[in-house]
PDB file of N, CA and C in Angstrom:
ATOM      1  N   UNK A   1       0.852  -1.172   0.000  1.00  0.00           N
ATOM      2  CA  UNK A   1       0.000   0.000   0.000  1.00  0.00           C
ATOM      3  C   UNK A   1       0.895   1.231   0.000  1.00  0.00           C
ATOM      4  N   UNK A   2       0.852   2.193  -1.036  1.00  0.00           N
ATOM      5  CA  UNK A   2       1.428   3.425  -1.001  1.00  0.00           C
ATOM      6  C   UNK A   2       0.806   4.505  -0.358  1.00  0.00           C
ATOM      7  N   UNK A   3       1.152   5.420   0.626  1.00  0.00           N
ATOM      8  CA  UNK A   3       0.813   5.973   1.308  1.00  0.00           C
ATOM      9  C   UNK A   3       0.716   7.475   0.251  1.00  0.00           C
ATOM     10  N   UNK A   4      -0.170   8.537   0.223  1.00  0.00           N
ATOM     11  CA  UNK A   4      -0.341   9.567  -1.209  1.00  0.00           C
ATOM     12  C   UNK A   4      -0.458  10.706  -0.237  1.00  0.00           C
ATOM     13  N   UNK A   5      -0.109  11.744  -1.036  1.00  0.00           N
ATOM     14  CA  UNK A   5      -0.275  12.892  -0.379  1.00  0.00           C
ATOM     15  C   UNK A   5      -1.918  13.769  -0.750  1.00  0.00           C
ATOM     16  N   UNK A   6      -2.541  14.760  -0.322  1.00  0.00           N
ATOM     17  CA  UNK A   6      -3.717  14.717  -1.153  1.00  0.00           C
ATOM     18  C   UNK A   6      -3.029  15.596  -2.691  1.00  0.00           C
ATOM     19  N   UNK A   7      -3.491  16.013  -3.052  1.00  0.00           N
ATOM     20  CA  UNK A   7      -3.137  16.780  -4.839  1.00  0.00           C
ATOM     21  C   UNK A   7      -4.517  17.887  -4.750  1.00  0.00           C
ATOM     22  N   UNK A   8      -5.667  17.963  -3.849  1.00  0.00           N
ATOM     23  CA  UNK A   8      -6.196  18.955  -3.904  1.00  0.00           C
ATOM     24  C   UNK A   8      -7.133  19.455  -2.732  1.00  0.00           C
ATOM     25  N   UNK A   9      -6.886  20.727  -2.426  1.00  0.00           N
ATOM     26  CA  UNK A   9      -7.375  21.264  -1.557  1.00  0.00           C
ATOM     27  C   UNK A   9      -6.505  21.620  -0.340  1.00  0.00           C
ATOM     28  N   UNK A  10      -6.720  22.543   0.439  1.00  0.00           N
ATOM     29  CA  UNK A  10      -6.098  22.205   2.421  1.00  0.00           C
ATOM     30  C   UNK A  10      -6.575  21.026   2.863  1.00  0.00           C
ATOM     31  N   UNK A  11      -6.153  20.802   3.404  1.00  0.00           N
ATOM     32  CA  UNK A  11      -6.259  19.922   4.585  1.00  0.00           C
ATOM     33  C   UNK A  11      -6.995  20.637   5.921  1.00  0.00           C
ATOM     34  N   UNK A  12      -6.851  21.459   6.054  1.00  0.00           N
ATOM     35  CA  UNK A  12      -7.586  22.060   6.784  1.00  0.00           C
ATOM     36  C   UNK A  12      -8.424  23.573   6.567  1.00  0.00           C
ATOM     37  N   UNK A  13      -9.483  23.514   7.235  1.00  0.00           N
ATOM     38  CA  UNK A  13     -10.041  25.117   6.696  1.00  0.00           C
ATOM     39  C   UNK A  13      -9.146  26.099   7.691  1.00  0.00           C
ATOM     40  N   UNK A  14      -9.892  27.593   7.049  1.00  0.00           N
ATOM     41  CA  UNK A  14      -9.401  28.854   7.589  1.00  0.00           C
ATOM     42  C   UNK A  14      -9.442  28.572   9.517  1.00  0.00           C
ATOM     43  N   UNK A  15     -10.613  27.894  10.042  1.00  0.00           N
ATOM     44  CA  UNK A  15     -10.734  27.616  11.523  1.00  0.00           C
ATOM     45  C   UNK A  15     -10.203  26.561  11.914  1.00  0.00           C
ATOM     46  N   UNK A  16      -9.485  25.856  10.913  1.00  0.00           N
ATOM     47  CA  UNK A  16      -8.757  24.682  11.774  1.00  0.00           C
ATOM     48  C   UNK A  16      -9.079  23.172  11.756  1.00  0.00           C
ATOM     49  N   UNK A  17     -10.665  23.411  10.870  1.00  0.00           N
ATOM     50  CA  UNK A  17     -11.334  21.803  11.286  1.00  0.00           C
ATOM     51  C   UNK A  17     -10.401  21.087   9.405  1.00  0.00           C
ATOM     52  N   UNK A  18     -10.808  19.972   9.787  1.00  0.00           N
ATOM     53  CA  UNK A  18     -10.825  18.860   8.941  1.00  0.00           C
ATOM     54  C   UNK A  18     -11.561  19.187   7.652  1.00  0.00           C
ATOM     55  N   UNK A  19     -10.407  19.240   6.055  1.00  0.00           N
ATOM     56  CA  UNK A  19     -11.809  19.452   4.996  1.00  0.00           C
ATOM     57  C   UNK A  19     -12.403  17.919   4.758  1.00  0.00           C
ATOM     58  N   UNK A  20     -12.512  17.525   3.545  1.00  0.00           N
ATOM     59  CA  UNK A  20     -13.169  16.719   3.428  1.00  0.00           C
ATOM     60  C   UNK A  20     -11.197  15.498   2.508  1.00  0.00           C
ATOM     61  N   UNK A  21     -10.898  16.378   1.840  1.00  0.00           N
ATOM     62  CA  UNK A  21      -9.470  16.516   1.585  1.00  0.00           C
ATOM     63  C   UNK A  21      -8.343  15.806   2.707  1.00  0.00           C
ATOM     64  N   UNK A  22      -8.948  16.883   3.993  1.00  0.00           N
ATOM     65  CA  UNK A  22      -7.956  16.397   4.926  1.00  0.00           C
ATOM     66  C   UNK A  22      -8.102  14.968   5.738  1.00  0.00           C
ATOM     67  N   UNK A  23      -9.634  15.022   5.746  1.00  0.00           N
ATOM     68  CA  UNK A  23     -10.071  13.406   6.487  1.00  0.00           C
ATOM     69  C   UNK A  23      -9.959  12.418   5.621  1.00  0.00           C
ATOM     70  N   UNK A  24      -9.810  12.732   4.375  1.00  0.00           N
ATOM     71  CA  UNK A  24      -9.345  11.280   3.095  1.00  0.00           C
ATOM     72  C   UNK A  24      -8.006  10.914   3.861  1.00  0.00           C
ATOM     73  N   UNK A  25      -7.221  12.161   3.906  1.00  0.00           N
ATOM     74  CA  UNK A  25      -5.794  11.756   3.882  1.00  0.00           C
ATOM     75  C   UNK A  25      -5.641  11.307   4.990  1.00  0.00           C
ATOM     76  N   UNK A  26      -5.874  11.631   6.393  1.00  0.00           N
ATOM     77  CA  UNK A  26      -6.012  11.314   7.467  1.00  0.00           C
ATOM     78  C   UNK A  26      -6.217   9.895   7.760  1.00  0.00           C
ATOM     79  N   UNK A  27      -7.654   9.542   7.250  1.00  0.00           N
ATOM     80  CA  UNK A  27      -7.880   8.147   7.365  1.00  0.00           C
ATOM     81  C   UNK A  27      -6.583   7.150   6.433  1.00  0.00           C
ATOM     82  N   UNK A  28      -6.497   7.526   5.345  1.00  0.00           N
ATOM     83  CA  UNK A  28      -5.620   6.550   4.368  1.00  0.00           C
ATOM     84  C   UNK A  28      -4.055   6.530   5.462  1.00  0.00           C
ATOM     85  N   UNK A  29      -3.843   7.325   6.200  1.00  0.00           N
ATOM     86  CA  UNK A  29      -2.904   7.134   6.821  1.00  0.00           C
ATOM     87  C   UNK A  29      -2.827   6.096   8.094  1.00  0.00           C
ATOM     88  N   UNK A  30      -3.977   6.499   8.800  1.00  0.00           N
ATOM     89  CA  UNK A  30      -4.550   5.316   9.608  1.00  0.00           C
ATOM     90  C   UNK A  30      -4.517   4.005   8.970  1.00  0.00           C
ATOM     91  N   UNK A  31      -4.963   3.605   7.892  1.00  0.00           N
ATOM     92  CA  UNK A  31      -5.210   2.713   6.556  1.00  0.00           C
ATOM     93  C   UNK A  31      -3.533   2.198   6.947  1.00  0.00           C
ATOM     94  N   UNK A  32      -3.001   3.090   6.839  1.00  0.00           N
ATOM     95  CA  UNK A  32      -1.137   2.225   5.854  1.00  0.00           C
ATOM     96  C   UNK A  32      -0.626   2.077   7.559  1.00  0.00           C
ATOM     97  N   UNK A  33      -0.977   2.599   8.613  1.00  0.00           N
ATOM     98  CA  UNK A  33      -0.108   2.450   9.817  1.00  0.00           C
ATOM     99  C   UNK A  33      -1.147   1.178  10.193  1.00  0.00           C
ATOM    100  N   UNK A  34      -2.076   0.497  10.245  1.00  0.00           N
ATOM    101  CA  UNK A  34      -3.135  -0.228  10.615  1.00  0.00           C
ATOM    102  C   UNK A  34      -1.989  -1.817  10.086  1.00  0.00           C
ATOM    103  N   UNK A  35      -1.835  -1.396   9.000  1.00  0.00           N
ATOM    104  CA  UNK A  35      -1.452  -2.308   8.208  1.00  0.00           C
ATOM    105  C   UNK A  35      -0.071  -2.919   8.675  1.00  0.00           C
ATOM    106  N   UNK A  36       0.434  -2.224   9.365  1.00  0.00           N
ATOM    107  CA  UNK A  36       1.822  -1.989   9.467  1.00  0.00           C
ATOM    108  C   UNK A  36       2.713  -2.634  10.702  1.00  0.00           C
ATOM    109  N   UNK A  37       1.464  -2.189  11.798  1.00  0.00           N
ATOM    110  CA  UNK A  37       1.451  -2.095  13.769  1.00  0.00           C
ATOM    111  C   UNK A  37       0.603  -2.265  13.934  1.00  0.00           C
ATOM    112  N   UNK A  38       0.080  -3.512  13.960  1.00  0.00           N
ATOM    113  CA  UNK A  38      -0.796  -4.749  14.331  1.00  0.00           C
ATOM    114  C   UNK A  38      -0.977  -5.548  15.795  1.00  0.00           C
ATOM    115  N   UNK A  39      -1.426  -6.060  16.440  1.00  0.00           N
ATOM    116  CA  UNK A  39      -1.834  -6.213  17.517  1.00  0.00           C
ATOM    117  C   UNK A  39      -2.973  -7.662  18.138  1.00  0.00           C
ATOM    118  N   UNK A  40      -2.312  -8.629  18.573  1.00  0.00           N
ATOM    119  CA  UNK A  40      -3.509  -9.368  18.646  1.00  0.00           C
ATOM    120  C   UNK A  40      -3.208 -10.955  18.976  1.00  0.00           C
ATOM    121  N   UNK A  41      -4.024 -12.074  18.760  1.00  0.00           N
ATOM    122  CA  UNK A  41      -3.725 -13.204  18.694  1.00  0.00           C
ATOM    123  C   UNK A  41      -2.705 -13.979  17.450  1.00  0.00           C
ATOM    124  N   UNK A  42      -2.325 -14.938  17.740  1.00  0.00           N
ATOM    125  CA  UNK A  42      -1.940 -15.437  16.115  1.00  0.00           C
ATOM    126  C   UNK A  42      -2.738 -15.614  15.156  1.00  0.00           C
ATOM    127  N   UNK A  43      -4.427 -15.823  15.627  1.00  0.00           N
ATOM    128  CA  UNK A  43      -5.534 -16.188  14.280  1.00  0.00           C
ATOM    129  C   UNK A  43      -6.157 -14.531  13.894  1.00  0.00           C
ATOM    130  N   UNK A  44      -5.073 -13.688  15.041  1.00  0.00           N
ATOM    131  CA  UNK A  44      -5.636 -12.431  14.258  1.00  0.00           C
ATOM    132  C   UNK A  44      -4.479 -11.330  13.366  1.00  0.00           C
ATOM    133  N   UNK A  45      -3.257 -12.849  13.124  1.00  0.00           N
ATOM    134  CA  UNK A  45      -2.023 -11.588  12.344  1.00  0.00           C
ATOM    135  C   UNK A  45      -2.787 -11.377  10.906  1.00  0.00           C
ATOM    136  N   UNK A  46      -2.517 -10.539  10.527  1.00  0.00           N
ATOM    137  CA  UNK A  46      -3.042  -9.765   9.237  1.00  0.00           C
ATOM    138  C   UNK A  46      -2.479 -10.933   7.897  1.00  0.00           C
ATOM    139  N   UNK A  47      -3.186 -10.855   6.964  1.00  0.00           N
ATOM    140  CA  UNK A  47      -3.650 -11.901   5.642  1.00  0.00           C
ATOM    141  C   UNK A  47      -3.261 -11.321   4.450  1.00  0.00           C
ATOM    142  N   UNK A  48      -3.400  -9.980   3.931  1.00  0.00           N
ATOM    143  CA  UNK A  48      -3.310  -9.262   3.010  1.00  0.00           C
ATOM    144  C   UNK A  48      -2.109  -7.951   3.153  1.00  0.00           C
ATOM    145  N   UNK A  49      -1.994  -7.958   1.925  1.00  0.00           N
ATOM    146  CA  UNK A  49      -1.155  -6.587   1.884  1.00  0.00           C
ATOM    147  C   UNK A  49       0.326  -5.993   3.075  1.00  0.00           C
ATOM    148  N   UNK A  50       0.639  -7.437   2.901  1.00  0.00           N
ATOM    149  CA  UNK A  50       1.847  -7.771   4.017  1.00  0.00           C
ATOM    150  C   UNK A  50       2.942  -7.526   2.977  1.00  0.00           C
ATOM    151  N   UNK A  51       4.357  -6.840   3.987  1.00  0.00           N
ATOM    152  CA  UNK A  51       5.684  -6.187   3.277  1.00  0.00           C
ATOM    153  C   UNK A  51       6.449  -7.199   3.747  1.00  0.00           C
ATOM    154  N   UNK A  52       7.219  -7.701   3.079  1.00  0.00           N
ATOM    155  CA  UNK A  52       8.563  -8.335   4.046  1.00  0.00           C
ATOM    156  C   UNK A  52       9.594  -7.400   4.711  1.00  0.00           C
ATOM    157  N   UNK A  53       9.787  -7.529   6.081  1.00  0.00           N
ATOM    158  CA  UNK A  53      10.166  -6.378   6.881  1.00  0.00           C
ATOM    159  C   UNK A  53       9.725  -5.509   7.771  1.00  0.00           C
ATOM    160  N   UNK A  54       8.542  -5.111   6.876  1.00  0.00           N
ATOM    161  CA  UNK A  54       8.013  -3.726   7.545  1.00  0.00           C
ATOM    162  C   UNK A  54       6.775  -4.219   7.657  1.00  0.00           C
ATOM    163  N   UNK A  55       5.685  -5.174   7.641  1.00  0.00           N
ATOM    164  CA  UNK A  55       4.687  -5.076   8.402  1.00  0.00           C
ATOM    165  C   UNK A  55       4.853  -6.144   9.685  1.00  0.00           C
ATOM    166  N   UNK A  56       4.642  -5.456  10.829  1.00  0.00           N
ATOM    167  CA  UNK A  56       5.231  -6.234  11.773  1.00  0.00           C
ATOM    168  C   UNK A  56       3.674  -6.447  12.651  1.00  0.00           C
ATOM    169  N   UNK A  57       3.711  -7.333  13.985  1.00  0.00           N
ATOM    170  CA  UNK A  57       2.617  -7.910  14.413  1.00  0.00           C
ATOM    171  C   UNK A  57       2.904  -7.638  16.113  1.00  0.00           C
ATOM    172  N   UNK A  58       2.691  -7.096  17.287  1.00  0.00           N
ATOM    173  CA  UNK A  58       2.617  -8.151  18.423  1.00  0.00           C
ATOM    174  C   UNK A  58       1.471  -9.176  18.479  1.00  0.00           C
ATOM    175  N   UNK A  59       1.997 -10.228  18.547  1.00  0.00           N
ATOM    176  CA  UNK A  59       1.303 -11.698  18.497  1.00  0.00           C
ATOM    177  C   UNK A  59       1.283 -11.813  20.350  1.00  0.00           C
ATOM    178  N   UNK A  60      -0.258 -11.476  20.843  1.00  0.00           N
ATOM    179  CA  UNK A  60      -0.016 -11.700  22.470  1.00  0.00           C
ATOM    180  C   UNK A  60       0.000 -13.447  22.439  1.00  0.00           C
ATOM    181  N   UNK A  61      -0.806 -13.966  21.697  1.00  0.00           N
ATOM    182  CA  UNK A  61      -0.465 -15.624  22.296  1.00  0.00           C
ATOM    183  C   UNK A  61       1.388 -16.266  21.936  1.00  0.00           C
ATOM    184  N   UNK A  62       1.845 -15.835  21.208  1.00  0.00           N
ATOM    185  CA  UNK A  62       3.298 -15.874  21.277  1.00  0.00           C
ATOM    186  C   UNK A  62       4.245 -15.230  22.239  1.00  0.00           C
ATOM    187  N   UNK A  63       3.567 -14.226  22.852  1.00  0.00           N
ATOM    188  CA  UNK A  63       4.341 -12.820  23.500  1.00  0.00           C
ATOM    189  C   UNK A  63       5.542 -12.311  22.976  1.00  0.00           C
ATOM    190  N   UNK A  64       5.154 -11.890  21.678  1.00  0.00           N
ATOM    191  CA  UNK A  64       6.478 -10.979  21.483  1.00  0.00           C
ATOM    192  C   UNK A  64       5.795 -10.426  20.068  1.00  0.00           C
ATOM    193  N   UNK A  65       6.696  -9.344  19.405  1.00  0.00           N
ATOM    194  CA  UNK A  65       6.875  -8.694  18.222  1.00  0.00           C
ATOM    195  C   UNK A  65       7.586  -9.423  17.218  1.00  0.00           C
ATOM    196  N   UNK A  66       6.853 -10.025  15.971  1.00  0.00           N
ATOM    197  CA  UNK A  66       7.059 -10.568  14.720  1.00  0.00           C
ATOM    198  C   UNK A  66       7.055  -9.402  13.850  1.00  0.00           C
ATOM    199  N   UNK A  67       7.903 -10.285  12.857  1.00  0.00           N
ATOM    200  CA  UNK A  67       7.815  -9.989  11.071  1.00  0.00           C
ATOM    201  C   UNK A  67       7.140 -10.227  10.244  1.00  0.00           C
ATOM    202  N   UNK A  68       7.252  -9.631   9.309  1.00  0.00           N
ATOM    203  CA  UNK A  68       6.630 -10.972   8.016  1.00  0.00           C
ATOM    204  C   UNK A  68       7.815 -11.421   7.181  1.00  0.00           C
ATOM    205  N   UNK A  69       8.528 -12.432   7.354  1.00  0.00           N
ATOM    206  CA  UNK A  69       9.683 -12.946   6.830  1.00  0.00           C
ATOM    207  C   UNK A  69      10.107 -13.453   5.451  1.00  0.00           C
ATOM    208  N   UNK A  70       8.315 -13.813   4.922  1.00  0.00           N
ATOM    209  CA  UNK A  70       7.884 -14.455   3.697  1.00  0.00           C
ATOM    210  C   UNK A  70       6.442 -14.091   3.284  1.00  0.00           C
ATOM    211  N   UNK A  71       6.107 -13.927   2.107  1.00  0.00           N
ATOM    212  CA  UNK A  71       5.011 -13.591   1.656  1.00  0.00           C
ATOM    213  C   UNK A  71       4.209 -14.537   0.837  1.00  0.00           C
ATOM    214  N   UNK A  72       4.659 -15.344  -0.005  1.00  0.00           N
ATOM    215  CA  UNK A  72       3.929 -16.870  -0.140  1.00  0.00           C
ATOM    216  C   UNK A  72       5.074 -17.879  -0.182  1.00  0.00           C
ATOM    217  N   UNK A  73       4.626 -18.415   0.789  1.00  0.00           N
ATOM    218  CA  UNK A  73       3.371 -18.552   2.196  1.00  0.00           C
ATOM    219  C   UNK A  73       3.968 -17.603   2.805  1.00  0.00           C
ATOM    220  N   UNK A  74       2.882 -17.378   3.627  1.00  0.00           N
ATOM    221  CA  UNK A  74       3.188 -16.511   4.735  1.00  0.00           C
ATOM    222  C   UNK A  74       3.940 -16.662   5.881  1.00  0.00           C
ATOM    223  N   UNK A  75       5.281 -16.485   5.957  1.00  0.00           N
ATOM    224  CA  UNK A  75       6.289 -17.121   7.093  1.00  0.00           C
ATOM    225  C   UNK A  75       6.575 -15.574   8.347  1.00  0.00           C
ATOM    226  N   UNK A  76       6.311 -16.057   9.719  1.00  0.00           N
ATOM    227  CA  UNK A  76       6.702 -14.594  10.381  1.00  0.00           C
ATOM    228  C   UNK A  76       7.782 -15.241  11.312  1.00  0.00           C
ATOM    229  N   UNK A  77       9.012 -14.462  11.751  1.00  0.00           N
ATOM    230  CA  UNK A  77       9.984 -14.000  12.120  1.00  0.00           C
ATOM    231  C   UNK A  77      10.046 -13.346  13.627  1.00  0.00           C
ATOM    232  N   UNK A  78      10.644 -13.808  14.557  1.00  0.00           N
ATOM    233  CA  UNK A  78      10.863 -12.645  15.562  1.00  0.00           C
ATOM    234  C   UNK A  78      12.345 -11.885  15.513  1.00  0.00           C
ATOM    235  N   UNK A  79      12.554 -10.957  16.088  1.00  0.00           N
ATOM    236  CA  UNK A  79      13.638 -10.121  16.291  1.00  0.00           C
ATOM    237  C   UNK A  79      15.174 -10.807  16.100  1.00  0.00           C
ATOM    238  N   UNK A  80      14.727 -11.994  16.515  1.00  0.00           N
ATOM    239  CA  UNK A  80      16.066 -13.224  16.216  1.00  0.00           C
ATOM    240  C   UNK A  80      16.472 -13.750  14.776  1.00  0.00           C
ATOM    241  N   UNK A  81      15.258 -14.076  14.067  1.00  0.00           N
ATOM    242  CA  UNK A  81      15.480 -14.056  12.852  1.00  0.00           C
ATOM    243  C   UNK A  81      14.767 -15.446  12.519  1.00  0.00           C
ATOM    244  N   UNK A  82      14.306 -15.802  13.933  1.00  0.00           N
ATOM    245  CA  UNK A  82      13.585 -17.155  14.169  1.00  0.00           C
ATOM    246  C   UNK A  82      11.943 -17.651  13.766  1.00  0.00           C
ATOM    247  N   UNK A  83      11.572 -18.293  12.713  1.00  0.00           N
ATOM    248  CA  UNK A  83      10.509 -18.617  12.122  1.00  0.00           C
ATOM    249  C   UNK A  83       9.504 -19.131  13.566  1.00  0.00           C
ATOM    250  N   UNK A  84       8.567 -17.497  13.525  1.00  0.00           N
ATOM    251  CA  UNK A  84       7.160 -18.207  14.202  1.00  0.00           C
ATOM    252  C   UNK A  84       6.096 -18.533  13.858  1.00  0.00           C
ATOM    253  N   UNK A  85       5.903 -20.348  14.485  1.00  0.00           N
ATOM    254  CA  UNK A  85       4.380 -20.535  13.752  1.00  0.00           C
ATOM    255  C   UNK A  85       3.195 -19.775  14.080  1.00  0.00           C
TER     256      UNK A  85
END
């Protein structure tokens, strides 16, 4: 997922709020960090749109912070370099 800048409008009005511009971009950013810094069980590490490297997981039933080491199949990694199922 490429993260975009908007191409039209502020981002914000003359008072400060959110245009419509700025909450696209806003959310799509939420969107690419969601994707990224993940959180959860092992039946809840993320399926799609995985980076090797950079989308990483805490896996609480493992207790620790994974990788994604491989992309088909899907192989994840801890900090060691060690394949977790």
């Amino acid at each position: 997922m490429k993260l975009n800048l908007p191409d039209s409008g502020p981002i914000v009005d003359v008072d400060g709020n959110l245009t419509k511009t700025g909450l696209a971009f806003f959310s799509s950013v939420a969107d690419f960090i969601s994707l990224r810094f993940g959180t959860g069980s092992t039946a809840d590490r993320p399926k799609t749109q995985l980076e090797i490297g950079v989308t990483q997981f805490y896996d609480t039933t493992v207790g620790k912070m994974i990788w994604v080491k491989s992309v088909k199949p899907t192989v994840w990694m801890d900090a060691t370099g060690t394949v977790v199922p």
